[in-house]
Protein backbone atom coordinates (compact mmCIF):
# COMPACT_ATOMS: atom_id res chain seq x y z
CA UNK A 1 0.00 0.00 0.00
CA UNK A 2 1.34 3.61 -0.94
CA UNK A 3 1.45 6.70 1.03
CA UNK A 4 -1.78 8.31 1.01
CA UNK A 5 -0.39 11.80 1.45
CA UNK A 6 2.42 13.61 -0.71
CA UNK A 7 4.82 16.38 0.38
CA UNK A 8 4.06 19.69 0.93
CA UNK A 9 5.15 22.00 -2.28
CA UNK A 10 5.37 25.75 -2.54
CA UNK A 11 2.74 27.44 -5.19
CA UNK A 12 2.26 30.45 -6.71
CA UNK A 13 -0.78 30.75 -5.29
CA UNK A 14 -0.34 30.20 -1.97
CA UNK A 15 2.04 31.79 0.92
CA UNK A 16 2.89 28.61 2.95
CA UNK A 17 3.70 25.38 1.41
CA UNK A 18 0.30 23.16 0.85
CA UNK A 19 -0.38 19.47 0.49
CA UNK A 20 -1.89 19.06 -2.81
CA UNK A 21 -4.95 16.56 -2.63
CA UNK A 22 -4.52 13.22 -4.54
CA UNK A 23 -8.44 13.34 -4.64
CA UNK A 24 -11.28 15.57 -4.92
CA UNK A 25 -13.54 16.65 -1.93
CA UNK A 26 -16.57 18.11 -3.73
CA UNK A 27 -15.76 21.05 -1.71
CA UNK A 28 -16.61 23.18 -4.98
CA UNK A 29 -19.96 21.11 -5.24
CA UNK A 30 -21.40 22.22 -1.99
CA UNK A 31 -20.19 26.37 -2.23
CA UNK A 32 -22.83 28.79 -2.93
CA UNK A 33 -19.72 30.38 -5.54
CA UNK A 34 -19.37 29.14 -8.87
CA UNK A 35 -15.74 28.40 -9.34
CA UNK A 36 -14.96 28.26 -5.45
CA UNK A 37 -12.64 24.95 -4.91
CA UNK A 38 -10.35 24.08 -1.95
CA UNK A 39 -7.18 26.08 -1.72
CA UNK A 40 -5.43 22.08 -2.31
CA UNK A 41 -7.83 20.66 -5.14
CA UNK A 42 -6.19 18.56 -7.26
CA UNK A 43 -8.76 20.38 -10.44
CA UNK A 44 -6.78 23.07 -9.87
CA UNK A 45 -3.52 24.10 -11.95
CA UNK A 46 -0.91 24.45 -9.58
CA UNK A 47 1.83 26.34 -10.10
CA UNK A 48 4.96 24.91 -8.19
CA UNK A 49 7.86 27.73 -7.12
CA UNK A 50 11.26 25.97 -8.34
CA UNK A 51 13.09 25.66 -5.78
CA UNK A 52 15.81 27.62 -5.09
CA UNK A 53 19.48 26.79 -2.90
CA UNK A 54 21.08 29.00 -0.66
């Protein structure tokens, strides 16, 4: 059986590194917004910072 959780990773489109889902939670089914998902919805385009060394 495999991990069910991956690392966090730094996105454009958040401040703190987030745990992108590996499945969805309807979240965006249930809000009164069209277009409203989880900040970590794995629908979503994420846009991953590179990395960068110090």
């Amino acid at each position: 059986m495999s991990r069910f959780d991956a690392p966090k990773v730094a996105t454009k489109g958040s401040g703190t590194p987030i745990r992108i889902r590996k499945t969805c939670c309807f979240y965006y089914q249930a809000s009164d917004e069209p277009d409203d998902y989880c900040p970590t919805c794995p629908k979503l385009k994420h846009e991953k910072v590179a990395e960068t060394s110090v």
